[in-house]
N, C-alpha and C. Protein backbone atom coordinates (compact mmCIF):
# COMPACT_ATOMS: atom_id res chain seq x y z
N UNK A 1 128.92 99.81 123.41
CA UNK A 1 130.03 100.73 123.44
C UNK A 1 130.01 101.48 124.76
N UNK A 2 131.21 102.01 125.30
CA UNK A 2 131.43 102.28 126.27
C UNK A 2 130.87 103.95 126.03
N UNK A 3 130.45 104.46 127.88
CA UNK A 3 130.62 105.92 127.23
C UNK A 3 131.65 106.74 127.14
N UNK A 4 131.17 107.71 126.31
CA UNK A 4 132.55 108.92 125.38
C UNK A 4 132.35 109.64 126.17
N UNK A 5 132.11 109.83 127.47
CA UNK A 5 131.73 111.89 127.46
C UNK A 5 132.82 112.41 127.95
N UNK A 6 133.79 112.22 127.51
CA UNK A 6 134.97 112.75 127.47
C UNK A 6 135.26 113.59 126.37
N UNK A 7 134.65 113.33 124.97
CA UNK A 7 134.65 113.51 123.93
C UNK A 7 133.61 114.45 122.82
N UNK A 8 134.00 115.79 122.73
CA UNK A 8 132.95 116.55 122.55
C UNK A 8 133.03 117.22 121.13
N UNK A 9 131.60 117.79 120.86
CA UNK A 9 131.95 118.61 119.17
C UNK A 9 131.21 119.77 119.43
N UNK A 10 131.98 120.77 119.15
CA UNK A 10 131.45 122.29 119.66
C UNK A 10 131.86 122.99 118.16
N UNK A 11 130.74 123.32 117.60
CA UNK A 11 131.03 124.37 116.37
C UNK A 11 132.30 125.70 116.41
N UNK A 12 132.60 125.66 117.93
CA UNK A 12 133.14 127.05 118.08
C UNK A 12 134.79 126.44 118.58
N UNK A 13 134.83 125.05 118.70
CA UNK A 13 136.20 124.48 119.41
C UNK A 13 136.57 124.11 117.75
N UNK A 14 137.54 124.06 117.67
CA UNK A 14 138.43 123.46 116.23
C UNK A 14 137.15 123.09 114.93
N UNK A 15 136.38 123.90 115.24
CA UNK A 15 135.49 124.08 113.84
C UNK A 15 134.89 123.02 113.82
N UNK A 16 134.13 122.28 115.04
CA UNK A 16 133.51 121.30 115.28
C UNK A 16 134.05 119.72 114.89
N UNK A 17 135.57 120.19 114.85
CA UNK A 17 135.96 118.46 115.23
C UNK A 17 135.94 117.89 116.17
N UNK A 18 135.91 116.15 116.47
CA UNK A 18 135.67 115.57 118.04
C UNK A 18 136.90 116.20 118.97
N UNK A 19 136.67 116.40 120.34
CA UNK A 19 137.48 116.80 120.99
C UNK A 19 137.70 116.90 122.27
N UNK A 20 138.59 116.79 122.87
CA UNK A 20 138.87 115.99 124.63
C UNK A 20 138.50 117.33 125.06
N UNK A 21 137.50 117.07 125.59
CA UNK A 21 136.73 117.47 126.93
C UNK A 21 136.61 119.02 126.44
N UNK A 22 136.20 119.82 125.50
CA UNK A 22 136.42 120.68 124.91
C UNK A 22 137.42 121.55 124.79
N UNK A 23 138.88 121.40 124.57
CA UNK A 23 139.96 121.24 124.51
C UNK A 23 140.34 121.41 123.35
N UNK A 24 141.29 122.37 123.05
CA UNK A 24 141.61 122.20 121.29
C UNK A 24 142.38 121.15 121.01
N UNK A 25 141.87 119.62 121.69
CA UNK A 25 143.34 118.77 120.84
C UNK A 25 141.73 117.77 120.72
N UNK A 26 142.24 117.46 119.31
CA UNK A 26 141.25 116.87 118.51
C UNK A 26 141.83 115.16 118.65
N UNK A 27 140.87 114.24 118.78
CA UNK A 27 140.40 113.02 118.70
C UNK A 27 141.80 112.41 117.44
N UNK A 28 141.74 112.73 116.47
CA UNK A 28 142.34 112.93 115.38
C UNK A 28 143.93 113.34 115.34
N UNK A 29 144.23 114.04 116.59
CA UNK A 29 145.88 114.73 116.61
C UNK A 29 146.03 112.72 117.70
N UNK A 30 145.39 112.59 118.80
CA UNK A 30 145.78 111.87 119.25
C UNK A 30 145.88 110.63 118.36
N UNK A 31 145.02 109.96 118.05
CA UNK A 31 145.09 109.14 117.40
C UNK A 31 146.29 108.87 116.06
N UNK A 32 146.47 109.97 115.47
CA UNK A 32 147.81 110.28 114.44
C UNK A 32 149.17 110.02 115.26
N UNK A 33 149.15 110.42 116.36
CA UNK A 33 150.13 110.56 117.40
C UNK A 33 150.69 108.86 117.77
N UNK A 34 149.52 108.24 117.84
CA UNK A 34 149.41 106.90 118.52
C UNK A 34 149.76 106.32 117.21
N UNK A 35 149.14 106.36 116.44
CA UNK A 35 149.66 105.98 114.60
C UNK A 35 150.90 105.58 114.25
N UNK A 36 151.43 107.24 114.68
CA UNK A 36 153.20 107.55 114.02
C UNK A 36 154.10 106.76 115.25
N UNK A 37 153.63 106.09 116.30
CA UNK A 37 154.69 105.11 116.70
C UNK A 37 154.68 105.81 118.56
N UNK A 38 154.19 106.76 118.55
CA UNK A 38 153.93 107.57 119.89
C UNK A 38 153.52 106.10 120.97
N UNK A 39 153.56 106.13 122.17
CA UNK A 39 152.86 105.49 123.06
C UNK A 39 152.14 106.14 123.74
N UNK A 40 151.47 105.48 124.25
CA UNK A 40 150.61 106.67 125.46
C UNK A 40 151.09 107.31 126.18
N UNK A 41 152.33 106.92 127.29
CA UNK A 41 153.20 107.28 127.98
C UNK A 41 153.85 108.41 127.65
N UNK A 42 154.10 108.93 126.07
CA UNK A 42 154.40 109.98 125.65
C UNK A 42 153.84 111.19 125.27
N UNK A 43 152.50 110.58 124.87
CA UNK A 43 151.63 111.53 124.92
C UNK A 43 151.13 112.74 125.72
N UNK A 44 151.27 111.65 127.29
CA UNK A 44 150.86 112.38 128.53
C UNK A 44 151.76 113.06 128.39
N UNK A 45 152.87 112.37 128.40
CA UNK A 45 154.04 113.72 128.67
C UNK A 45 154.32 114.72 128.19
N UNK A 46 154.14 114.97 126.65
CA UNK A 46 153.81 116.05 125.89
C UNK A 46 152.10 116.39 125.94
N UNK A 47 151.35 116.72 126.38
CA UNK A 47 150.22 117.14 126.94
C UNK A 47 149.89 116.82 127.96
N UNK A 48 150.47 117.62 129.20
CA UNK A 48 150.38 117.16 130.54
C UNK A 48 149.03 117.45 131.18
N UNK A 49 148.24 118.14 130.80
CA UNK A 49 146.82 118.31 130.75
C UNK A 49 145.57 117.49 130.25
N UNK A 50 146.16 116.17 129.30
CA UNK A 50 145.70 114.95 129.29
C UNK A 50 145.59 113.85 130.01
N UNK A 51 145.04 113.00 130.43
CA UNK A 51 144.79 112.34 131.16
C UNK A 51 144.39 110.65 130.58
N UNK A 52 144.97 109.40 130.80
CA UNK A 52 145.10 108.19 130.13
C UNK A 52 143.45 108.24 130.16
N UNK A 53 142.15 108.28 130.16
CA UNK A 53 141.22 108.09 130.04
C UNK A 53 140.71 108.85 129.13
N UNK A 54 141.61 110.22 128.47
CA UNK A 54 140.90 110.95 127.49
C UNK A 54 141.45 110.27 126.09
N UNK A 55 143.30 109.13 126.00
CA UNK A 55 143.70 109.05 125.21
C UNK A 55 142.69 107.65 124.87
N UNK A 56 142.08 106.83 125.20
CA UNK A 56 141.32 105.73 125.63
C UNK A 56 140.66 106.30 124.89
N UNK A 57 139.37 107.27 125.52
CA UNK A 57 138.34 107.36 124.80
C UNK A 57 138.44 107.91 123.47
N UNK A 58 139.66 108.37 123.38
CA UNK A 58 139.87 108.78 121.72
C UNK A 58 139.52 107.82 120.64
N UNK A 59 140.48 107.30 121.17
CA UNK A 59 140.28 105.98 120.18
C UNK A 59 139.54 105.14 119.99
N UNK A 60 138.40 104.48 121.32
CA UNK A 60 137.05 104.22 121.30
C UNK A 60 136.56 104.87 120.13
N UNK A 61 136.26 106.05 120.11
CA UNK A 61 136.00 106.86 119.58
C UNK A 61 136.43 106.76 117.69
N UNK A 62 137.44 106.81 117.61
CA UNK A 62 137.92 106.40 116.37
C UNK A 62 137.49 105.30 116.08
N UNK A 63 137.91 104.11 116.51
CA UNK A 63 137.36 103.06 116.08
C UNK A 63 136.04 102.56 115.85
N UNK A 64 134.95 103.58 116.49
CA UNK A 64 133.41 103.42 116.39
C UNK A 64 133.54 104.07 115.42
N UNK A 65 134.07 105.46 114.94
CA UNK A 65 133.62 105.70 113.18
C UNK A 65 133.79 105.01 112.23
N UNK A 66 135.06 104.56 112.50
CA UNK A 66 135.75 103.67 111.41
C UNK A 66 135.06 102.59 111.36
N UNK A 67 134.06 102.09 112.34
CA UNK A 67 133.40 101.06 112.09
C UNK A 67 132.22 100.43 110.93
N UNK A 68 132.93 99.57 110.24
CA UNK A 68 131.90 99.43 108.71
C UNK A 68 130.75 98.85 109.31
N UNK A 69 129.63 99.01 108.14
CA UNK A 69 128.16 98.49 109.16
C UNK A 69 127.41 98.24 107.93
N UNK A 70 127.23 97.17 107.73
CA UNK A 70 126.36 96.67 106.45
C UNK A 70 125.03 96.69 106.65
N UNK A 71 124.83 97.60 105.67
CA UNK A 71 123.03 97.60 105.63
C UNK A 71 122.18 97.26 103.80
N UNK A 72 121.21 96.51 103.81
CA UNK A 72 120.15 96.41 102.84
C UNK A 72 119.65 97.15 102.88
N UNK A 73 119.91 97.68 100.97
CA UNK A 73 119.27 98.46 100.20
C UNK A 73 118.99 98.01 99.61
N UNK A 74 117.42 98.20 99.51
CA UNK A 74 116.25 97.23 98.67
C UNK A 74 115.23 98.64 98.32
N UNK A 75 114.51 97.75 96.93
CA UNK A 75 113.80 98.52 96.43
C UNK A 75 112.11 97.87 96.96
N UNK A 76 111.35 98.61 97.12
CA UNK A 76 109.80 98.26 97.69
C UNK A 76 108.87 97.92 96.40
């Protein structure tokens, strides 16, 4: 995986949700944004203080949580 450090969690920024560059716009607004039919192109434009590498790593980002990961659970 690529790196995030674009992408931060601060107890004191939006109550420790992920978040661009400690920034109150959460990992989560972008990604909803990109969801509901938004493009990137619009994004920037309604948050002109974003930058195409923070909307990127968002979703990196999303998609590594969302990522299922099978593990064995066994008894000893």
């Amino acid at each position: 995986m690529k790196c995030l450090d674009r992408i931060t969690l601060d107890p004191a920024v939006m109550g420790g949700k992920p978040c661009i560059r400690g920034m109150r716009v959460t990992v989560g607004m972008i990604v909803g944004m990109i969801a509901s039919g938004h493009d990137r192109a619009q994004v920037l434009a309604l948050y002109p203080y974003l930058e195409a590498e923070d909307i990127a790593q968002a979703l990196s980002y999303a998609a590594w949580r969302a990522a299922e990961v099978e593990t064995a659970i066994g008894c000893a």
